[in-house]
PDB file of N, CA and C in Angstrom:
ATOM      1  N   UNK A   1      -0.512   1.612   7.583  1.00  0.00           N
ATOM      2  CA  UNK A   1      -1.367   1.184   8.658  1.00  0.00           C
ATOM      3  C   UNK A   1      -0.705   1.573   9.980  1.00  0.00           C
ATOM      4  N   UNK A   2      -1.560   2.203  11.053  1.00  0.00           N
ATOM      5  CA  UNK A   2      -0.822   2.912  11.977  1.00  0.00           C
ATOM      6  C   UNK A   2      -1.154   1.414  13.134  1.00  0.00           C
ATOM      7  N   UNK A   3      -0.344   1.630  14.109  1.00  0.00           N
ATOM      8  CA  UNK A   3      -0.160   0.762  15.305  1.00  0.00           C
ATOM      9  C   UNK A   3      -1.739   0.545  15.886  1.00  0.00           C
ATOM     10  N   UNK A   4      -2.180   1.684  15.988  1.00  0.00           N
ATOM     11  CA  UNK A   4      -3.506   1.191  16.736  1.00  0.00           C
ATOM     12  C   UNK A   4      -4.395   0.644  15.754  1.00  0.00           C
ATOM     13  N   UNK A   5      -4.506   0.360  14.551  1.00  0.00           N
ATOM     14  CA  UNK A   5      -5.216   0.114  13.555  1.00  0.00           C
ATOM     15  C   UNK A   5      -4.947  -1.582  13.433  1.00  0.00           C
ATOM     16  N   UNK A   6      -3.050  -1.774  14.059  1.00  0.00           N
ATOM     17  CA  UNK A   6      -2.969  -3.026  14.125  1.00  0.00           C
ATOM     18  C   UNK A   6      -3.439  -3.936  15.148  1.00  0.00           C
ATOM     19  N   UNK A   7      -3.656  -3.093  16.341  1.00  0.00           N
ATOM     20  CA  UNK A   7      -3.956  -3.869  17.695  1.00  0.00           C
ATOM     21  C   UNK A   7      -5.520  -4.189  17.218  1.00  0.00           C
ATOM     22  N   UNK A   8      -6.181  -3.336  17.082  1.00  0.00           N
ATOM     23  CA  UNK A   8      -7.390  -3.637  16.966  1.00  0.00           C
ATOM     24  C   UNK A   8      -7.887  -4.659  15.722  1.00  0.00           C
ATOM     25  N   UNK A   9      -7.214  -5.934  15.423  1.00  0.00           N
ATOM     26  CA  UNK A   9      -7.388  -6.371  14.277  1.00  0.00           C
ATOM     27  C   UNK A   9      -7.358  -7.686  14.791  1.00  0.00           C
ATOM     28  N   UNK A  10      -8.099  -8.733  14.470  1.00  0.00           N
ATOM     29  CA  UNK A  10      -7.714 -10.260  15.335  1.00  0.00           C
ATOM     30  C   UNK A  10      -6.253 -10.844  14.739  1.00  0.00           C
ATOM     31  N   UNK A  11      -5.999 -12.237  15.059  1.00  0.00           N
ATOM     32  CA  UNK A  11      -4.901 -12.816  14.235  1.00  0.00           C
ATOM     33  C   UNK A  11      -5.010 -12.997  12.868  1.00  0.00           C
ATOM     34  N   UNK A  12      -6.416 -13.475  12.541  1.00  0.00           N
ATOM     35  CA  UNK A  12      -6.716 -14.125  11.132  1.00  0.00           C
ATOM     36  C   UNK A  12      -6.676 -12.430  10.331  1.00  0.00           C
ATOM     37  N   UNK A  13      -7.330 -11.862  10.803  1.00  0.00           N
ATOM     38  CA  UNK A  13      -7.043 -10.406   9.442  1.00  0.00           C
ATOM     39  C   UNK A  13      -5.397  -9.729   9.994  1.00  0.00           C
ATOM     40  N   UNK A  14      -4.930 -10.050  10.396  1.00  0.00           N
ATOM     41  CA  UNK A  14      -3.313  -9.912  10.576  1.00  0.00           C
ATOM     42  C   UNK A  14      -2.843 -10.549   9.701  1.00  0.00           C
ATOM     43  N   UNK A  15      -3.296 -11.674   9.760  1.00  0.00           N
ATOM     44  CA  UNK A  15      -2.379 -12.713   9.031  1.00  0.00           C
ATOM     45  C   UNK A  15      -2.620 -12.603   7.608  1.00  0.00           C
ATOM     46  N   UNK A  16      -3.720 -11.982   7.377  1.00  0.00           N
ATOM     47  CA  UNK A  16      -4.267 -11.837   5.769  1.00  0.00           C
ATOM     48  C   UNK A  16      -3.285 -10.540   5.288  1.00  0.00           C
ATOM     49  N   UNK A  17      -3.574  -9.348   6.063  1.00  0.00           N
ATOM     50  CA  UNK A  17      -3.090  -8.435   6.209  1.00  0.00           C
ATOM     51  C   UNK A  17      -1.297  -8.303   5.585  1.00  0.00           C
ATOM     52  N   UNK A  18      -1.222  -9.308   6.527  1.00  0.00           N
ATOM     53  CA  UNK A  18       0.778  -9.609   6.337  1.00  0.00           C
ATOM     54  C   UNK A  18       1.126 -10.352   4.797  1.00  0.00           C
ATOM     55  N   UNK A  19       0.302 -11.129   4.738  1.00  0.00           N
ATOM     56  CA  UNK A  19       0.778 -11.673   3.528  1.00  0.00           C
ATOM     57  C   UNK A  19       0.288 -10.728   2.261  1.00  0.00           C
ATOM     58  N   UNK A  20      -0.832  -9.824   2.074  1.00  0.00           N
ATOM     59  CA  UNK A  20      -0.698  -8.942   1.258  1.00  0.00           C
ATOM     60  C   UNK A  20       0.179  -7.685   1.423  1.00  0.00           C
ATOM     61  N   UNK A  21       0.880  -7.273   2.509  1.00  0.00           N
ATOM     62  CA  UNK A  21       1.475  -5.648   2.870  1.00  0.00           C
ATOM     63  C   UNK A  21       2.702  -6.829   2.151  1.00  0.00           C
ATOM     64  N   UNK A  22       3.515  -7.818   2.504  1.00  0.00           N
ATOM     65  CA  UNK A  22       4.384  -8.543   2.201  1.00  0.00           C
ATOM     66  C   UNK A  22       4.500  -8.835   0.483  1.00  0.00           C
ATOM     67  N   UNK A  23       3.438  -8.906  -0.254  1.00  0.00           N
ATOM     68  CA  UNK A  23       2.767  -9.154  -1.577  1.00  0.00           C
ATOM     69  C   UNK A  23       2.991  -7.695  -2.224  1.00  0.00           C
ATOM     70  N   UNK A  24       2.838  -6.572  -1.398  1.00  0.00           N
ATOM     71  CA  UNK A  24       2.688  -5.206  -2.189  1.00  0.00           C
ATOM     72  C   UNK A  24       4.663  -4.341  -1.807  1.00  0.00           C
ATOM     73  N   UNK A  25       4.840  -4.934  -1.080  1.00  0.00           N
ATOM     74  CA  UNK A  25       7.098  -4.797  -0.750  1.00  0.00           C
ATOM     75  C   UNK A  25       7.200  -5.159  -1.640  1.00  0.00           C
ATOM     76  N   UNK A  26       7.080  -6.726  -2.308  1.00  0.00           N
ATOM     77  CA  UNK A  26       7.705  -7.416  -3.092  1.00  0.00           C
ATOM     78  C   UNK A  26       7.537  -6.400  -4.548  1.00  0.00           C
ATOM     79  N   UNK A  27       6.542  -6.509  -4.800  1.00  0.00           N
ATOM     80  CA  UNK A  27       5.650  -5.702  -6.035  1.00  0.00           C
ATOM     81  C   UNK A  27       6.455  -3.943  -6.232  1.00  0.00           C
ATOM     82  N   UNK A  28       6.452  -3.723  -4.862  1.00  0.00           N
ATOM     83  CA  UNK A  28       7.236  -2.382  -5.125  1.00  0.00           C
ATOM     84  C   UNK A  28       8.691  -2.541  -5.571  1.00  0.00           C
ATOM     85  N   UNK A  29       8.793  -3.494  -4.654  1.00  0.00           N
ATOM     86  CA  UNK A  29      10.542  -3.577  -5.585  1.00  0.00           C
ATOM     87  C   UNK A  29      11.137  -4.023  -6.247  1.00  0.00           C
ATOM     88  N   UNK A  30      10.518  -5.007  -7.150  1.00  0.00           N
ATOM     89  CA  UNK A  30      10.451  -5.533  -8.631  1.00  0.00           C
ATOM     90  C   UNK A  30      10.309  -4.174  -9.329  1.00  0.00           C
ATOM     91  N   UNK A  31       9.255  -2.763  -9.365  1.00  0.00           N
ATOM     92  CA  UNK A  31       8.518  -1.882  -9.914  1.00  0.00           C
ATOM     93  C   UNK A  31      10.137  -1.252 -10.146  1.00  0.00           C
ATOM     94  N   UNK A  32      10.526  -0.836  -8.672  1.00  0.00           N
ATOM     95  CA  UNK A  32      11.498   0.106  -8.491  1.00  0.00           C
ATOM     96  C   UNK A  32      12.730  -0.696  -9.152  1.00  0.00           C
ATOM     97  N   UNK A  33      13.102  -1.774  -9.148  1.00  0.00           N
ATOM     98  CA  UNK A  33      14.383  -2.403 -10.199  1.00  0.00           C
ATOM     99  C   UNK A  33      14.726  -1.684 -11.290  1.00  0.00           C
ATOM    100  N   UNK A  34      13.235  -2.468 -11.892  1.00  0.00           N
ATOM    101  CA  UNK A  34      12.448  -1.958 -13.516  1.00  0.00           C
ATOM    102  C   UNK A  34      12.871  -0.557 -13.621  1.00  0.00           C
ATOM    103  N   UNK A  35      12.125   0.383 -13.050  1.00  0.00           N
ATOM    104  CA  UNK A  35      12.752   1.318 -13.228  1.00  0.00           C
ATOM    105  C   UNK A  35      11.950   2.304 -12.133  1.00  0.00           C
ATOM    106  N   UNK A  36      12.932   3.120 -11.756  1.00  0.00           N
ATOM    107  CA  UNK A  36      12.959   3.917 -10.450  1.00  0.00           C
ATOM    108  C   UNK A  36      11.438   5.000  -9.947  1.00  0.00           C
ATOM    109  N   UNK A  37      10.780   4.576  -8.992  1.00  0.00           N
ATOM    110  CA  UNK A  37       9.747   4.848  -8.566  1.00  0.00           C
ATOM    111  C   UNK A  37       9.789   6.373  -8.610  1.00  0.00           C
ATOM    112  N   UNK A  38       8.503   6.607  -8.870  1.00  0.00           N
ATOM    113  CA  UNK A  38       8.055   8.000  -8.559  1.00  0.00           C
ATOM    114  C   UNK A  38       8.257   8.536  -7.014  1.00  0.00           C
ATOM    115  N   UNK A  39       7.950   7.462  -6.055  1.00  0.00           N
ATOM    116  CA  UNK A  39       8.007   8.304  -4.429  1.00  0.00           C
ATOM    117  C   UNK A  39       8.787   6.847  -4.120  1.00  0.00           C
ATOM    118  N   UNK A  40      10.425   7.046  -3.829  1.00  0.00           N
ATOM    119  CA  UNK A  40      10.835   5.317  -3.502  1.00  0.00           C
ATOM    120  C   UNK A  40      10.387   5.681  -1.968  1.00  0.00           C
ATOM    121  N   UNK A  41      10.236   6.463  -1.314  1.00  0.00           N
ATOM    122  CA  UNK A  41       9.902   6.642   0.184  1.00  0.00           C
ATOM    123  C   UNK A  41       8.627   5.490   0.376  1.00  0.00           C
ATOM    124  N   UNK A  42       7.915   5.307  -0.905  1.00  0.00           N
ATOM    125  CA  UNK A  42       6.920   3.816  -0.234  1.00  0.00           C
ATOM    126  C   UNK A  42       7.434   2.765  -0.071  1.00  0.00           C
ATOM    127  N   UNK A  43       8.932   2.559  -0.378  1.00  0.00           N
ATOM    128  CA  UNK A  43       9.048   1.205  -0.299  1.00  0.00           C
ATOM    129  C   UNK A  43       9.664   1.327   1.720  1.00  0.00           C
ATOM    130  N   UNK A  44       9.797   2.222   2.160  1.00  0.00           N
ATOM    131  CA  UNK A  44      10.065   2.656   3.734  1.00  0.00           C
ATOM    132  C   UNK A  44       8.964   2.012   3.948  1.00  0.00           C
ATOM    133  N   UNK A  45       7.941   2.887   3.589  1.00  0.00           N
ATOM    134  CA  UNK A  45       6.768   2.906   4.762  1.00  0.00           C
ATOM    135  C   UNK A  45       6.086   1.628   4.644  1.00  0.00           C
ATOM    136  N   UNK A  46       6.047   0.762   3.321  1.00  0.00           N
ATOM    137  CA  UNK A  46       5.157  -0.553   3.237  1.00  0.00           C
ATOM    138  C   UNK A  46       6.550  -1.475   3.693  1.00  0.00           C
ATOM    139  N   UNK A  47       7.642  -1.099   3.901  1.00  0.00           N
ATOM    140  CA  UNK A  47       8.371  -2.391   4.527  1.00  0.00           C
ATOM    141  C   UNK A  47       8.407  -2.469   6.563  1.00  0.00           C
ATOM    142  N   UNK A  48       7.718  -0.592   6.606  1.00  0.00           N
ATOM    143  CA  UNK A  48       7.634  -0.548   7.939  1.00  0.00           C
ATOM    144  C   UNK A  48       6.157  -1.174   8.152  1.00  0.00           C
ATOM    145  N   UNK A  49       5.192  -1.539   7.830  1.00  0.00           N
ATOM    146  CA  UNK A  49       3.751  -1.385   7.465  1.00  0.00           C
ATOM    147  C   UNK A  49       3.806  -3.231   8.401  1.00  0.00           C
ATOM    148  N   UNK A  50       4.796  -3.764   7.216  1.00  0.00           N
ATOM    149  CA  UNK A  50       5.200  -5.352   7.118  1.00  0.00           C
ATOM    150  C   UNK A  50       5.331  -5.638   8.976  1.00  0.00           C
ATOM    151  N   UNK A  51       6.903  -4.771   9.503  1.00  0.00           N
ATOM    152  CA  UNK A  51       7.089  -5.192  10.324  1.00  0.00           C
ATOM    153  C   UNK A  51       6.117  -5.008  11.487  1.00  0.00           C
ATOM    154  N   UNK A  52       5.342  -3.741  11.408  1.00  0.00           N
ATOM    155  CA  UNK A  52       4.634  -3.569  12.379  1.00  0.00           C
ATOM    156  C   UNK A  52       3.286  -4.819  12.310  1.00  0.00           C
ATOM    157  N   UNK A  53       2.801  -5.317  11.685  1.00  0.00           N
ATOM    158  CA  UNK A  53       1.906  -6.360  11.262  1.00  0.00           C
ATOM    159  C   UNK A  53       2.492  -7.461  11.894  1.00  0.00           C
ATOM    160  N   UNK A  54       4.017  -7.827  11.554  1.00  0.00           N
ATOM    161  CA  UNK A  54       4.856  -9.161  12.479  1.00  0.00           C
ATOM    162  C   UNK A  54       4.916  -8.940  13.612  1.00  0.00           C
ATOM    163  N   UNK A  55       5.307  -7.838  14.167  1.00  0.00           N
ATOM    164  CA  UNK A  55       5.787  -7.849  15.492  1.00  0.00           C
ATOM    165  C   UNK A  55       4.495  -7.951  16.051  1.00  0.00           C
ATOM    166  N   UNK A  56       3.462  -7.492  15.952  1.00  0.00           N
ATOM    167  CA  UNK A  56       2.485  -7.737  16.511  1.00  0.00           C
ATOM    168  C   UNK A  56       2.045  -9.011  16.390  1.00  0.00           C
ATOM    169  N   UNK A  57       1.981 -10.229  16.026  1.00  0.00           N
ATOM    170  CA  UNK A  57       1.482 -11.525  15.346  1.00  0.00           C
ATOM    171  C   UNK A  57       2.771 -12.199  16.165  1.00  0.00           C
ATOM    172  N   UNK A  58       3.510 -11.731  16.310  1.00  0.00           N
ATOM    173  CA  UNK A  58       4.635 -12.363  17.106  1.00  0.00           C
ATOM    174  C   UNK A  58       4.310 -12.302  18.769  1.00  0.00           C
ATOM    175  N   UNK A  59       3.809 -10.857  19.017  1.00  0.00           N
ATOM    176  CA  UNK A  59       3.578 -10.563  20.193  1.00  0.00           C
ATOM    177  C   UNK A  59       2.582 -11.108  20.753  1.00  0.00           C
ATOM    178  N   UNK A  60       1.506 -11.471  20.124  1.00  0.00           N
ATOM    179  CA  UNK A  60       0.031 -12.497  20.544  1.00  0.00           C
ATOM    180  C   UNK A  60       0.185 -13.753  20.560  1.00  0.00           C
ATOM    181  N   UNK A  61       1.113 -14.120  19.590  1.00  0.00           N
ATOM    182  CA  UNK A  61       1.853 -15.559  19.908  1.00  0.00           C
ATOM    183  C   UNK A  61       2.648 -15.876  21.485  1.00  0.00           C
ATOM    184  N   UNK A  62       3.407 -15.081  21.864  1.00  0.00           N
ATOM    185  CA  UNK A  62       3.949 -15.344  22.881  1.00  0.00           C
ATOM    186  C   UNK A  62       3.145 -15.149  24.575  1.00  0.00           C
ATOM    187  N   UNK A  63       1.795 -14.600  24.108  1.00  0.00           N
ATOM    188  CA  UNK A  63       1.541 -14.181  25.116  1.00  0.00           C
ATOM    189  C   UNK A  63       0.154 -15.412  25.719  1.00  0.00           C
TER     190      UNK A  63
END
């Protein structure tokens, strides 16, 4: 999910959002334990996916 895809999203589908991108990290890296992923480069991009979803939910909070 790219940055502008996150701005344009309210809190409540953020917040849905976070707890499944957070649901599909976990899932990848239980997968990858088990045994070693076909592309481990997703577990980068869905743990970058995560933060960009927080920081933003953080950032509407403070403001």
């Amino acid at each position: 999910m790219k940055q502008s895809e996150v701005k344009e999203k309210s809190v409540a589908e953020l917040q849905e959002e976070l707890i499944k991108a957070q649901r599909s990290y976990t899932d990848l890296k239980m997968a990858h334990a088990i045994s070693p992923l076909e592309n481990p480069i997703q577990l980068r991009g869905q743990r970058k996916t995560v933060a960009r979803i927080a920081t933003e939910l953080t950032k509407r909070e403070l403001q």
